[in-house]
Each structure stands twice: as structure tokens, then as C-alpha cells.
Protein backbone atom coordinates (compact mmCIF):
# COMPACT_ATOMS: atom_id res chain seq x y z
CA UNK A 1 0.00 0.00 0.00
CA UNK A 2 1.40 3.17 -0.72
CA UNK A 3 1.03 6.40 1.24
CA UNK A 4 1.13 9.98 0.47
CA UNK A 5 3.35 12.21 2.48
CA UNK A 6 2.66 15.82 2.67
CA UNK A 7 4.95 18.46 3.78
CA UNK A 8 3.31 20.83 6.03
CA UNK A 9 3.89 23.98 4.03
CA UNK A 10 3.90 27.77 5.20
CA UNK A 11 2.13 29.63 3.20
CA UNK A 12 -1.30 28.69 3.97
CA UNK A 13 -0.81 30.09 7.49
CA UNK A 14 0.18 33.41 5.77
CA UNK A 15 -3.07 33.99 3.42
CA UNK A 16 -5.06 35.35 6.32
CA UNK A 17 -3.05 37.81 7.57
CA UNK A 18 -1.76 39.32 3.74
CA UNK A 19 -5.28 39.60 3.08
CA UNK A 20 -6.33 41.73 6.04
CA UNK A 21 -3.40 43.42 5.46
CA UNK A 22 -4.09 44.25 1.95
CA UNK A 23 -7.86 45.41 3.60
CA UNK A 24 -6.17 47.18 6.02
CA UNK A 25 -3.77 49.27 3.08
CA UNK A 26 -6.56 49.81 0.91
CA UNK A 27 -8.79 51.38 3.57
CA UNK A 28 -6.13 53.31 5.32
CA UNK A 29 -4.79 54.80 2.05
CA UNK A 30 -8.26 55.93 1.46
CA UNK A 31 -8.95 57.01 4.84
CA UNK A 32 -5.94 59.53 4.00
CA UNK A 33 -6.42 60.42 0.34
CA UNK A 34 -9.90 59.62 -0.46
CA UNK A 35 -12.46 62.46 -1.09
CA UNK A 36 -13.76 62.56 2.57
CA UNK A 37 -10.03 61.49 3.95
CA UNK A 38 -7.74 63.75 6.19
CA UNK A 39 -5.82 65.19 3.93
CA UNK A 40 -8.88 66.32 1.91
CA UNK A 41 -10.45 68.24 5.32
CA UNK A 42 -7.10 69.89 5.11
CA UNK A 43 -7.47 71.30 1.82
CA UNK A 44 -11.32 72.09 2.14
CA UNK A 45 -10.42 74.27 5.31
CA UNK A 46 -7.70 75.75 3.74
CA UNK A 47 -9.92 77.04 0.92
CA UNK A 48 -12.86 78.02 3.57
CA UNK A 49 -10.26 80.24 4.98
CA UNK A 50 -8.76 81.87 1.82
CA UNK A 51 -13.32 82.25 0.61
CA UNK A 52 -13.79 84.27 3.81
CA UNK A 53 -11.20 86.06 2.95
CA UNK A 54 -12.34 86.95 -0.20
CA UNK A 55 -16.05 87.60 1.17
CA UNK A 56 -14.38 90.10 4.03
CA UNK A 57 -12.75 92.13 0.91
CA UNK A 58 -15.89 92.01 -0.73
CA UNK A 59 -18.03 93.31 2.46
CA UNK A 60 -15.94 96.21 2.54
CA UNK A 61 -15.99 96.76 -0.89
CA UNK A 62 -20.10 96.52 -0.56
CA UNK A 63 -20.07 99.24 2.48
CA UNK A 64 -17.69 101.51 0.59
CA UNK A 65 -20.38 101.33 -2.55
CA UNK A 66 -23.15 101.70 -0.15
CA UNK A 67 -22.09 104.53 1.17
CA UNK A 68 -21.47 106.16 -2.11
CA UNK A 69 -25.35 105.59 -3.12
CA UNK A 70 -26.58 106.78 -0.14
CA UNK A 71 -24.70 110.14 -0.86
CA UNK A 72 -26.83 110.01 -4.64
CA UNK A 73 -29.86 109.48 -2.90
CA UNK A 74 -32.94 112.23 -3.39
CA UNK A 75 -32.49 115.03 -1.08
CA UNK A 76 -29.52 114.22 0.32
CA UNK A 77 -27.03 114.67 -3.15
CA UNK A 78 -23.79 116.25 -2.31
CA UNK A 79 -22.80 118.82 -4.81
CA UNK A 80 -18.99 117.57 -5.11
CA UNK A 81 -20.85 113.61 -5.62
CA UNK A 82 -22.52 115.46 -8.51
CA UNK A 83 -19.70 117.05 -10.17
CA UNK A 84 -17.43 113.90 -9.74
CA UNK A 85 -20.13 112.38 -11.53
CA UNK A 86 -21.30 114.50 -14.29
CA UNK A 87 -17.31 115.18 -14.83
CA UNK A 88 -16.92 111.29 -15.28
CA UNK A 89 -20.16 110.75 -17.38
CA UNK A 90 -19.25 113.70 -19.54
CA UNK A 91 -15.04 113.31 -19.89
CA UNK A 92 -14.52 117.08 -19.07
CA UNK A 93 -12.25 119.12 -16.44
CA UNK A 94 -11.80 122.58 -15.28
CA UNK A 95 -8.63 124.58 -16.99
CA UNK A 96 -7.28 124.85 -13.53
CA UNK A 97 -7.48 120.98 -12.78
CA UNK A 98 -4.76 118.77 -12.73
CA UNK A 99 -5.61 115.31 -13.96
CA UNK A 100 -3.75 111.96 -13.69
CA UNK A 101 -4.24 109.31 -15.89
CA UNK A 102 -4.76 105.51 -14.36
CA UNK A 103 -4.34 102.03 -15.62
CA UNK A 104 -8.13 100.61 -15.57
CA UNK A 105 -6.64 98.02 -13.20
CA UNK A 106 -5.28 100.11 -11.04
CA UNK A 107 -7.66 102.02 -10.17
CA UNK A 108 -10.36 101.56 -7.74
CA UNK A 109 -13.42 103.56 -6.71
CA UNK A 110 -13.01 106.66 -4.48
CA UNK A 111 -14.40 106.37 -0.55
């Protein structure tokens, strides 16, 4: 009678373990770099921060405007808002005024 003689080998011990592992790589990689990981709260916060930025600038910028069409408003025109105005809507000056020409980028709206 003949008998088979196996070799206990050791690999099959190891297929458990690599495959949690692998589980355990695939989900911690994503848990870092996938799109609701840690590194992407980082960038979302860093990008909230530089937006409120942006909005504060814009508040201001909103207040300063405000302010300018509350000086246009019925009954309460200023006569220097009017001739700024009527100077800029018509492209004329005084012979006594000095003017200085601006690049349309830099220049911004008086307060």
C-alpha cells in the first residue's frame, strides 16, 4: 500500500493575515487620500479660509459702494458727488485741474 506524504507547508498560514493586510492598506490609504479622507479636510479648510477672505474684501468693498449711493440718494445729493459724476459721465475738467491718468486696473473707486 502506498502512502502519500505531505509536507506541512507555510504559506497557507500566511493567506489570512496578507489579506487583512491588503484590507487594512486599501482602507487606510483611502482614509488619508480619499475624497472625505484627512488630507482632503485639510485642503477644504484651507480654501474656507482663503473664501472668507475673499467675502471680508468684498463686504468692505459693498459698504464703501453703499455709502457712495446713499450720498446720490434724493435730497440728500452732495454737490462735489454730482460734479465727480457728471465730470466722469461727460469726460470734461476745469482749466485749472490737474488730472492723472490711471491704468483701468489700477484704479479703484473713491471712498
Amino acid at each position: 500500500m502506498w502512502t502519500r506524504q505531505h509536507k506541512q507547508r507555510n504559506t497557507g498560514r500566511l493567506i489570512v493575515p496578507a489579506i487583512c493586510a491588503a484590507f487594512l492598506a486599501y482602507f487606510g490609504y483611502h482614509a488619508y487620500h480619499g475624497e472625505f479622507g484627512i488630507y482632503s479636510k485639510h485642503r477644504v479648510e484651507a480654501r474656507v479660509a482663503e473664501l472668507q477672505q475673499d467675502l471680508a474684501t468684498v463686504r468692505k468693498e459693498r459698504l464703501q459702494l453703499e455709502h457712495r449711493v446713499r450720498l446720490l440718494h434724493d435730497g440728500t445729493i452732495e454737490k462735489d458727488m454730482l460734479d465727480e459724476q457728471a465730470r466722469r459721465a461727460l469726460n470734461v475738467s476745469n482749466p485749472d485741474e490737474i488730472i492723472i491718468m490711471l491704468d483701468r486696473q489700477d484704479w479703484r473707486p473713491a471712498r
